[in-house]
Protein backbone atom coordinates (compact mmCIF):
# COMPACT_ATOMS: atom_id res chain seq x y z
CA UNK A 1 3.87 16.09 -7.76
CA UNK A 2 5.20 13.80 -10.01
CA UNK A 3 7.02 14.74 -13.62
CA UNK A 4 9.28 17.64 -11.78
CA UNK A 5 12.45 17.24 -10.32
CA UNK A 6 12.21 17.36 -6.58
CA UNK A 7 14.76 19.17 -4.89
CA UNK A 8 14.25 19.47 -0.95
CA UNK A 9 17.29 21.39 0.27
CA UNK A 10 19.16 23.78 -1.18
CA UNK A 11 22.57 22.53 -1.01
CA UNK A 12 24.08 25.78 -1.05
CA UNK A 13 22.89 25.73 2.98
CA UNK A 14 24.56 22.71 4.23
CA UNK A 15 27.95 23.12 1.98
CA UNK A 16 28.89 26.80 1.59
CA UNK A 17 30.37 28.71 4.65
CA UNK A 18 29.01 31.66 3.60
CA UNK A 19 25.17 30.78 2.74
CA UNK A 20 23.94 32.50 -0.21
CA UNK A 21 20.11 33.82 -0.99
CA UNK A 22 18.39 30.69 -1.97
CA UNK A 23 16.93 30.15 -5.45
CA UNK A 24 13.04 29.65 -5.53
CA UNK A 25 12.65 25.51 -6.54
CA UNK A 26 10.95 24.89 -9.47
CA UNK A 27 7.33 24.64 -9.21
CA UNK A 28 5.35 21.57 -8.43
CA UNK A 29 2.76 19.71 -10.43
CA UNK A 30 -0.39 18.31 -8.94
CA UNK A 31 -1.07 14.78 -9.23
CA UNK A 32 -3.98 12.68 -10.03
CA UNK A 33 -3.79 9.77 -7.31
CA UNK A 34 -6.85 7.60 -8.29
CA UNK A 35 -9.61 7.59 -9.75
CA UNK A 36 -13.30 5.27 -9.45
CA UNK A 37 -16.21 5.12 -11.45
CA UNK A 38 -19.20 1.75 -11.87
CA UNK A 39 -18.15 -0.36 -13.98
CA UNK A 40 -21.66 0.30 -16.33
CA UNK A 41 -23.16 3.37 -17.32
CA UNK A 42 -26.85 3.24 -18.76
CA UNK A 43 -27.99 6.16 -21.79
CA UNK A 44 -31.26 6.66 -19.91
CA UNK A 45 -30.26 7.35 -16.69
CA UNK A 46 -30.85 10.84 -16.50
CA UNK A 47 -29.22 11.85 -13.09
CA UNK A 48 -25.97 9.91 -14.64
CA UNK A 49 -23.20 8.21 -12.65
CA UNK A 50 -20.76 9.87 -10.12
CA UNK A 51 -17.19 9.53 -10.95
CA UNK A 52 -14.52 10.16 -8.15
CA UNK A 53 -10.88 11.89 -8.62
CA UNK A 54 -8.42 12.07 -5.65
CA UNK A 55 -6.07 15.64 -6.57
CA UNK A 56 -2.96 16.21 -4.48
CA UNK A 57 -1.37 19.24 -5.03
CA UNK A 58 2.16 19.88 -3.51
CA UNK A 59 1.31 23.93 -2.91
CA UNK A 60 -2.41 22.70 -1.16
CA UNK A 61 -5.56 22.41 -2.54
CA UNK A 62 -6.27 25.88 -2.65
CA UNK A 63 -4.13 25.73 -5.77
CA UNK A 64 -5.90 23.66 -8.16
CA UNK A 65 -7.09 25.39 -10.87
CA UNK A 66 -9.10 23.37 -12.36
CA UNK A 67 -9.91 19.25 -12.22
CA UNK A 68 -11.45 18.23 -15.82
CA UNK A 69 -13.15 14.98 -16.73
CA UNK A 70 -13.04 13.91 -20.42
CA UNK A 71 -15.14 10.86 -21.87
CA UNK A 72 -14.31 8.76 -24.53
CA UNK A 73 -17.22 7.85 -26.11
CA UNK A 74 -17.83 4.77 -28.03
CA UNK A 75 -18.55 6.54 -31.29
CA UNK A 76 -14.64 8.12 -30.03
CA UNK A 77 -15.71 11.46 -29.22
CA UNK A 78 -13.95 13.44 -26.54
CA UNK A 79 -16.57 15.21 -23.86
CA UNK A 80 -15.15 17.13 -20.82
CA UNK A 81 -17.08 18.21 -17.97
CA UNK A 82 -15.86 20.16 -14.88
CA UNK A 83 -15.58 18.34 -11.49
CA UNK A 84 -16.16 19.99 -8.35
CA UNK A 85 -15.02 19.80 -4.55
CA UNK A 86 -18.11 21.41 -2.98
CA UNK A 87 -19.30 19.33 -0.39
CA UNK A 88 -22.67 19.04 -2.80
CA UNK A 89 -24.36 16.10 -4.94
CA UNK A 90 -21.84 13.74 -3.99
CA UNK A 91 -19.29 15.62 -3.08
CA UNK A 92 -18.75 14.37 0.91
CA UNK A 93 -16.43 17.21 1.92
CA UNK A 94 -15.83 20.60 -0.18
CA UNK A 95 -11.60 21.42 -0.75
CA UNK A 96 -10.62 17.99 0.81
CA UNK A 97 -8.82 17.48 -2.92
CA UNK A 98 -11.56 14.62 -3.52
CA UNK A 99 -13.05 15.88 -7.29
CA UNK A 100 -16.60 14.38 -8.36
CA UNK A 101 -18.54 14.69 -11.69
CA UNK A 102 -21.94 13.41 -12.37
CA UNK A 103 -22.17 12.06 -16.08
CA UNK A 104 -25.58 11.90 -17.44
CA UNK A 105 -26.59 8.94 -19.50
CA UNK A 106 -27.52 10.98 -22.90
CA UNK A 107 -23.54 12.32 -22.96
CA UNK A 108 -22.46 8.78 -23.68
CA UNK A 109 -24.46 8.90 -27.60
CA UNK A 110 -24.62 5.05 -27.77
CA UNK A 111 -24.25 1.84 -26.29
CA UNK A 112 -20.82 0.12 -26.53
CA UNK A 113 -17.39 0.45 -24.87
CA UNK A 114 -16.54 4.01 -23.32
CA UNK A 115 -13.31 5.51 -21.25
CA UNK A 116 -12.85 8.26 -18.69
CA UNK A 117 -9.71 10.02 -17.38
CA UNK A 118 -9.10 13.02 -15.45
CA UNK A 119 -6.88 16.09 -15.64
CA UNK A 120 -5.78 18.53 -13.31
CA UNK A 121 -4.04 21.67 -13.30
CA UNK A 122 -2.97 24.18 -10.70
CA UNK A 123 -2.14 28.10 -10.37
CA UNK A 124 0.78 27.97 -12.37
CA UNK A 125 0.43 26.24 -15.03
CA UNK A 126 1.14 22.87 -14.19
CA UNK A 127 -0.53 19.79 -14.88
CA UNK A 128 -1.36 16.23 -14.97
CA UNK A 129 -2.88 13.59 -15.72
CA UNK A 130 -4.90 10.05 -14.74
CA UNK A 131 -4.61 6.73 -15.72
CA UNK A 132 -7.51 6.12 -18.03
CA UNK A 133 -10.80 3.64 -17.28
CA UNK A 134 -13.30 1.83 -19.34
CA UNK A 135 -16.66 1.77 -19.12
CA UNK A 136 -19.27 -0.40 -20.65
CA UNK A 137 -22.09 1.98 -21.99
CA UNK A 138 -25.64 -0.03 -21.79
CA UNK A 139 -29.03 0.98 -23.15
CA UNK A 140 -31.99 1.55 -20.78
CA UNK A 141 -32.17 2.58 -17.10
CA UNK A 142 -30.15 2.02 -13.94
CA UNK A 143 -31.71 0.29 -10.74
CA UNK A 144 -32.46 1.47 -7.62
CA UNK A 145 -29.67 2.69 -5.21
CA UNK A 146 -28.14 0.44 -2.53
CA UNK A 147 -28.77 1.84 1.25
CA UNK A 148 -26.94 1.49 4.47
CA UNK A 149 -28.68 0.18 7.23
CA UNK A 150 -26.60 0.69 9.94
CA UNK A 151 -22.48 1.06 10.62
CA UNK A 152 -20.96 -0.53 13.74
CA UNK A 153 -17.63 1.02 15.09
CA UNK A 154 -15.80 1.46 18.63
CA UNK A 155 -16.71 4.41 20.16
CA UNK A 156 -12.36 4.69 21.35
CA UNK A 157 -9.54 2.83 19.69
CA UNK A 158 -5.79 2.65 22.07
CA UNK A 159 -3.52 3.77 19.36
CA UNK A 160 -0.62 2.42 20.99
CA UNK A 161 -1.69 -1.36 21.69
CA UNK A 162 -1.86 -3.86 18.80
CA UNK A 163 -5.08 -5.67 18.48
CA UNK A 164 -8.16 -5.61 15.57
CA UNK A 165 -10.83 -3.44 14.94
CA UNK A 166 -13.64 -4.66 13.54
CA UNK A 167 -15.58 -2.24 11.28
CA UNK A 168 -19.23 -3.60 10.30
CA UNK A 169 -21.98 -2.01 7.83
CA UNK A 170 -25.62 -3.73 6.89
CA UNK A 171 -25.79 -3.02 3.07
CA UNK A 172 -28.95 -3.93 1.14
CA UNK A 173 -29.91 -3.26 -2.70
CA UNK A 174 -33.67 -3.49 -3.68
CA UNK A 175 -32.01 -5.17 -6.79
CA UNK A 176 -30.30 -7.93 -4.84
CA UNK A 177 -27.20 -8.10 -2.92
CA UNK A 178 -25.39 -9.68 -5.93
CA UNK A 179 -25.73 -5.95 -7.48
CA UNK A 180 -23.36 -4.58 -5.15
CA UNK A 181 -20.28 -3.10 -6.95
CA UNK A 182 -18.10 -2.19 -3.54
CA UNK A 183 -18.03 -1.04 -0.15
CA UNK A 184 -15.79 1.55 0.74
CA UNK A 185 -14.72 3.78 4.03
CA UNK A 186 -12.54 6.79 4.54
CA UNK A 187 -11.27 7.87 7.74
CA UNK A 188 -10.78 11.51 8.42
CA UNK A 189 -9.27 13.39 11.46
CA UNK A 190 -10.87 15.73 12.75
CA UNK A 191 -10.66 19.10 11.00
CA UNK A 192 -8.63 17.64 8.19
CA UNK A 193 -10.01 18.36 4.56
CA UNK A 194 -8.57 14.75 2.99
CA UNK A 195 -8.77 11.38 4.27
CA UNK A 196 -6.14 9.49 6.29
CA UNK A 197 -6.89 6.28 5.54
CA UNK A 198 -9.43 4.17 2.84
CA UNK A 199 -10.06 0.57 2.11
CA UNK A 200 -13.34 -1.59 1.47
CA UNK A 201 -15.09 -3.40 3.21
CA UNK A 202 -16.03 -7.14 1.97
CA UNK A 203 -18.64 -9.66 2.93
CA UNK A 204 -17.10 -13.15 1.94
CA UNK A 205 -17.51 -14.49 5.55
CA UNK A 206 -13.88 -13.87 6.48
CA UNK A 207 -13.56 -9.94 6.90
CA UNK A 208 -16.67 -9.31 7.98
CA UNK A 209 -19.41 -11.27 10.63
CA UNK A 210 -18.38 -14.42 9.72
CA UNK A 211 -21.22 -14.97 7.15
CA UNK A 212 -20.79 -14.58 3.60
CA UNK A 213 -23.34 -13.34 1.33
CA UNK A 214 -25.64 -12.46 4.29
CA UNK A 215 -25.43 -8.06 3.63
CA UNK A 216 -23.01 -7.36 6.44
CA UNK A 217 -19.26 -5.71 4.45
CA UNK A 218 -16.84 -5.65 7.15
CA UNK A 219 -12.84 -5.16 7.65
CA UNK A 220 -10.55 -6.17 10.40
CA UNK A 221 -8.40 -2.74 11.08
CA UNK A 222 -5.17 -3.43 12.98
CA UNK A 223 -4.91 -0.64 15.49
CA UNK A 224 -1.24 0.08 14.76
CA UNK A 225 -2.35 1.36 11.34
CA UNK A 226 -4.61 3.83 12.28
CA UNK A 227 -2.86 7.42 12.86
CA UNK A 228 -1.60 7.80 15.91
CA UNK A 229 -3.20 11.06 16.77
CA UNK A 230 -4.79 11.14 20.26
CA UNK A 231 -8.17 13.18 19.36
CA UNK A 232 -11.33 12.67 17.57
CA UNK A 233 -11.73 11.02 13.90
CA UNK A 234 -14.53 10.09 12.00
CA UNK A 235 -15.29 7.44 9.39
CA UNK A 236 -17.39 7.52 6.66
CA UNK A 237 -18.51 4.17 4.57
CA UNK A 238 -20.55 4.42 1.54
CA UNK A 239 -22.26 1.52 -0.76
CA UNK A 240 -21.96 1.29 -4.86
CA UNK A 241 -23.79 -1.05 -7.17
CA UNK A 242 -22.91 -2.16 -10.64
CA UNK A 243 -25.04 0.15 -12.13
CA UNK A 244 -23.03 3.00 -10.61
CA UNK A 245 -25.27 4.05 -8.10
CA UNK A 246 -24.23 5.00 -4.86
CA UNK A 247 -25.88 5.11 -1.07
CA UNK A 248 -26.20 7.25 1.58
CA UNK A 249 -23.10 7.77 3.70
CA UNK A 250 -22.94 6.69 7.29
CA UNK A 251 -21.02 8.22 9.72
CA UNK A 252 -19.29 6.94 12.93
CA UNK A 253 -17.35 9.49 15.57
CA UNK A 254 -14.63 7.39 17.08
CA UNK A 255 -11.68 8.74 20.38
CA UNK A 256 -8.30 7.63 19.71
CA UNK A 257 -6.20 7.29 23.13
CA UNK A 258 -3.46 5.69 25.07
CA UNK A 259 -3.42 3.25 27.10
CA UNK A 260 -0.07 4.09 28.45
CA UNK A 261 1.48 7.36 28.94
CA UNK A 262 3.44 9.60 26.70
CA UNK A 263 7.01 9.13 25.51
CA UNK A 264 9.76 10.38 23.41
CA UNK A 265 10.53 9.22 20.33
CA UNK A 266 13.64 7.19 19.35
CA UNK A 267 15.95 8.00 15.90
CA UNK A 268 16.70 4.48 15.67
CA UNK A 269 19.17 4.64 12.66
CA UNK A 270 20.43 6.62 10.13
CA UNK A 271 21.65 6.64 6.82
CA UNK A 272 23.76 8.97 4.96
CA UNK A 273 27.04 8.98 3.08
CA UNK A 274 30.09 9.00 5.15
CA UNK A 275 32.07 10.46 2.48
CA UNK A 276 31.37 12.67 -0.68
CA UNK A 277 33.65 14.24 -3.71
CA UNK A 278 32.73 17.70 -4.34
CA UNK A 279 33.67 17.36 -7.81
CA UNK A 280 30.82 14.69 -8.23
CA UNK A 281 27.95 17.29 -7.83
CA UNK A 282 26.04 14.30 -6.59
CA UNK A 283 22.44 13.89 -5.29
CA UNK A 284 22.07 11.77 -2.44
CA UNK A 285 19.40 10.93 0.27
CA UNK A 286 19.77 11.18 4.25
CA UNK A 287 17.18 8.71 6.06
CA UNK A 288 16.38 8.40 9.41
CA UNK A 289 14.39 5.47 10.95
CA UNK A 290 12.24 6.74 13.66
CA UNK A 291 9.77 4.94 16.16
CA UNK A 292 7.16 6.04 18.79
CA UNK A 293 5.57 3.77 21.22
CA UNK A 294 2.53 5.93 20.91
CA UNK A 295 2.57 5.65 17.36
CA UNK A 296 3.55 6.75 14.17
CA UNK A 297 1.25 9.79 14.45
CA UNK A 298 2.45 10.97 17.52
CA UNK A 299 5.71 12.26 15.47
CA UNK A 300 5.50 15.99 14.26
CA UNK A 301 8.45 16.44 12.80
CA UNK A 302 11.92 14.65 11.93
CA UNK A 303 14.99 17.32 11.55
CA UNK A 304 18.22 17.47 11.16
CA UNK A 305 20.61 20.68 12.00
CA UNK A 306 23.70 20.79 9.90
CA UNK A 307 26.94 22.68 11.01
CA UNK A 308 29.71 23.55 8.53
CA UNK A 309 32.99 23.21 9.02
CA UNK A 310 34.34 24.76 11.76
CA UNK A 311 31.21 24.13 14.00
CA UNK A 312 29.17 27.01 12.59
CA UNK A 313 25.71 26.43 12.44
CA UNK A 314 23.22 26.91 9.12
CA UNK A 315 21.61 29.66 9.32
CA UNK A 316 18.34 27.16 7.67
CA UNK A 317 18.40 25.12 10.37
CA UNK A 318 16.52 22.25 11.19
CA UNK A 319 15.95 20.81 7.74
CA UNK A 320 12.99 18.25 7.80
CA UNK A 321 12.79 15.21 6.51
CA UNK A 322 9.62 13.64 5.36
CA UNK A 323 7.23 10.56 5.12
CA UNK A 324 5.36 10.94 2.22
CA UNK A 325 5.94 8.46 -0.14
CA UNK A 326 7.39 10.64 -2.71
CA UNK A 327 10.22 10.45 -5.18
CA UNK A 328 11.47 12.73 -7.73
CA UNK A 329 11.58 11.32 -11.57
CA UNK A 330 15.21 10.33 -11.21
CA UNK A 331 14.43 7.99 -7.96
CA UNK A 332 15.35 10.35 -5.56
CA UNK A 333 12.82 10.57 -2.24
CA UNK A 334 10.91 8.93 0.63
CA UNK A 335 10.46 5.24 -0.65
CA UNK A 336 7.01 4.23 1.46
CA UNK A 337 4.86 6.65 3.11
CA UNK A 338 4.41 6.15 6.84
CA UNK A 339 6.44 3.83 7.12
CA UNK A 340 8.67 5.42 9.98
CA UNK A 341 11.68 5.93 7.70
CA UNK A 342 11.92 9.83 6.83
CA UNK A 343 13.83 11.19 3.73
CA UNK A 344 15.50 14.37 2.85
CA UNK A 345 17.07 14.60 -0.97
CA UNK A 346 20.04 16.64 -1.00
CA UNK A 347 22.60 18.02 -3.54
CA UNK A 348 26.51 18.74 -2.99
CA UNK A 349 27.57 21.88 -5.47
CA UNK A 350 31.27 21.33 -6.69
CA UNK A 351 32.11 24.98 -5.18
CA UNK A 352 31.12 23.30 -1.75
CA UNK A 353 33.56 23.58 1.09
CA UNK A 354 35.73 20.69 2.08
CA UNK A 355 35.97 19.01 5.09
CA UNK A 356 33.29 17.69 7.84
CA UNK A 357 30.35 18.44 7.86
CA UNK A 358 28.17 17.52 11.08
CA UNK A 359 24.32 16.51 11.25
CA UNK A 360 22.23 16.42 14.14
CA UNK A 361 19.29 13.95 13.54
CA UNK A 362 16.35 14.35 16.29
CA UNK A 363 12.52 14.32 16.20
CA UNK A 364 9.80 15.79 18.42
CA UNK A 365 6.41 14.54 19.19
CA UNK A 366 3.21 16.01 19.20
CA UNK A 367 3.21 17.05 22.95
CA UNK A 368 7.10 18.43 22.31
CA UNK A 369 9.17 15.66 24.10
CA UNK A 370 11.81 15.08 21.87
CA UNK A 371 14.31 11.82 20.97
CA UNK A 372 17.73 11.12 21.53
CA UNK A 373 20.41 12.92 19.32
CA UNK A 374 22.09 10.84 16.17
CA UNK A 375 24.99 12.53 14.76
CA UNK A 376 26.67 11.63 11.55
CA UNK A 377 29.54 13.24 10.02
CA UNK A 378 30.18 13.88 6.19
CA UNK A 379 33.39 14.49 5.07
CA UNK A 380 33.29 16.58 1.73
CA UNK A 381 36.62 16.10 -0.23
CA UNK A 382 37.56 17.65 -3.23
């Protein structure tokens, strides 16, 4: 996603009063968000750790290629090994873009410091890669693996009231609690491949029951930063220890509603140039700040329609903006994702038509009610 130039609209559309065939953008690389592996891995642990690579892929995950896992040994040899999105062997869901590899102890050769990093590649070509991670290589065996007891959850959160959810899991290790690497959840919606929303749960008295050191992780989610979407989600929380071993996952069903009724959106603001020189051939970003009293993930879509001068309308209209959280390599691009403030980057060609340009800002909801109209002129000059 990253290392290409990111070009969202063809300016040719909004500037030109006679709208050309577009040119095909240039592809999009895939992009290696995180990664997680223990901290340890042991040479005679035979079943081997399970190391974790999050893929996004601009084109869908149907296009990776490939996801490869190379080890740095400590004797500095380099070792790859496929990783898979199967659903199997630690794998939680198969093409949800989350990549897993199990490592076997023996592949390590000897005891000292060792590194991991990922690489992915898609259809055409295009590739990247992770940040890399150490690992301390031990001699001997791992321990046991940690097991959740037991996950406590609402059975419905209100989406569009403000107030904390408290999300509790018994953990215990037959090596001690003090073994325990990290607690982690993921919350999916339902029929979606890749999760919404992750963070980890702690048990330092103040996240969790109260109690610190006691077994029970826990985190305080606000209910304004779960998505929005009326329906049903699930969450998943899972249990690592030092040695790199990891539990069974528990699973919790959950209904997110309203407690009041459905409304429109509101564009509350937007931002755009007033003014542009056509001679500039400049790239610039429109932004509009958008709010829903049922919540951020009420919105389907932000939108603009553009009409050249002379009140004739694109024939590409509505242009949509997005919330993603991604910039091109020159800065250009939605600062924060989900923040509420969409982002479209645009381009003015110097053969571009002078004089006003008009955009329509509006968004629609999930049900189809849609917000108030924000207009905002451009004037192109030469």
């Amino acid at each position: 996603m990253y290392g290409k130039t990111l070009i969202f609209v063809l300016p040719w559309l909004l500037f030109s009063c006679v709208e050309s065939i577009p040119v095909q953008p240039e592809a999009q690389a895939p992009q290696v968000l995180r990664m997680y592996a223990p901290a340890a891995a042991f040479l005679g642990d035979s079943r081997g750790i399970l190391v974790h690579a999050a893929v996004s892929e601009p084109q869908g995950v149907q296009d990776i290629a490939v996801v490869t896992l190379h080890l740095i040994t400590p004797a500095g040899e380099n070792k790859q090994l496929d990783m898979r999105d199967d659903g199997s062997d630690g794998d939680i869901i198969a093409a949800d873009g989350q990549f897993v590899a199990r490592v076997p102890g023996s592949l390590w050769s000897s005891s000292g410091k060792g590194a991991l990093y990922a690489a992915a590649a898609d259809l055409e070509g295009n590739s990247a890669v992770s940040d890399t991670l150490s690992i301390a290589i031990r001699e001997g065996e791992p321990g046991a693996e940690p097991v959740l007891q037991s996950l406590l959850f609402p059975d419905t959160v209100y989406v569009d009231s403000s107030y904390q959810i408290l999300l509790l899991a018994s953990v215990h290790d037959p090596d001690g609690l003090e073994n325990i690497d990290s607690v982690g959840y993921a919350l999916y919606q339902t029929y979606a491949a890749s999760p919404s929303m992750t963070g980890l749960l702690v048990d330092d008295g103040a996240g969790d029951d109260g109690v610190a050191g006691n077994g029970i992780y826990g985190v305080a989610l606000s209910s304004t930063s779960l998505p929005g979407v009326i329906g049903t989600s699930t969450i998943l929380v899972r249990a690592y220890d030092a040695q790199g071993n990891s539990s069974n996952p528990l699973m919790r069903e959950f209904f997110s509603g309203r407690l009041i009724g459905n409304v429109a959106p509101v564009i509350e603001q937007v931002f755009a140039p007033d003014s542009l020189s056509r001679a500039s051939n400049a790239t610039f970003v429109v932004r509009a700040r958008v709010r829903d009293r049922n919540g951020l993930g009420d919105i389907k879509r932000v939108f603009f329609n553009s009409f050249l001068p002379g009140g004739t309308p694109s024939s590409q209209n509505p242009f949509l903006l997005k919330d993603d959280g991604v910039k091109d390599n020159n800065g250009f691009g939605d600062a924060v994702a989900g923040d509420g403030e969409y982002s479209l980057t645009l381009q003015i060609p110097t053969t571009a038509a002078t004089g006003e340009y008009r955009f329509e800002f509006q968004a629609e909801d999930r049900t189809g009610l849609v917000s108030n109209k924000v207009v905002h002129i451009l004037r192109v000059t030469q």
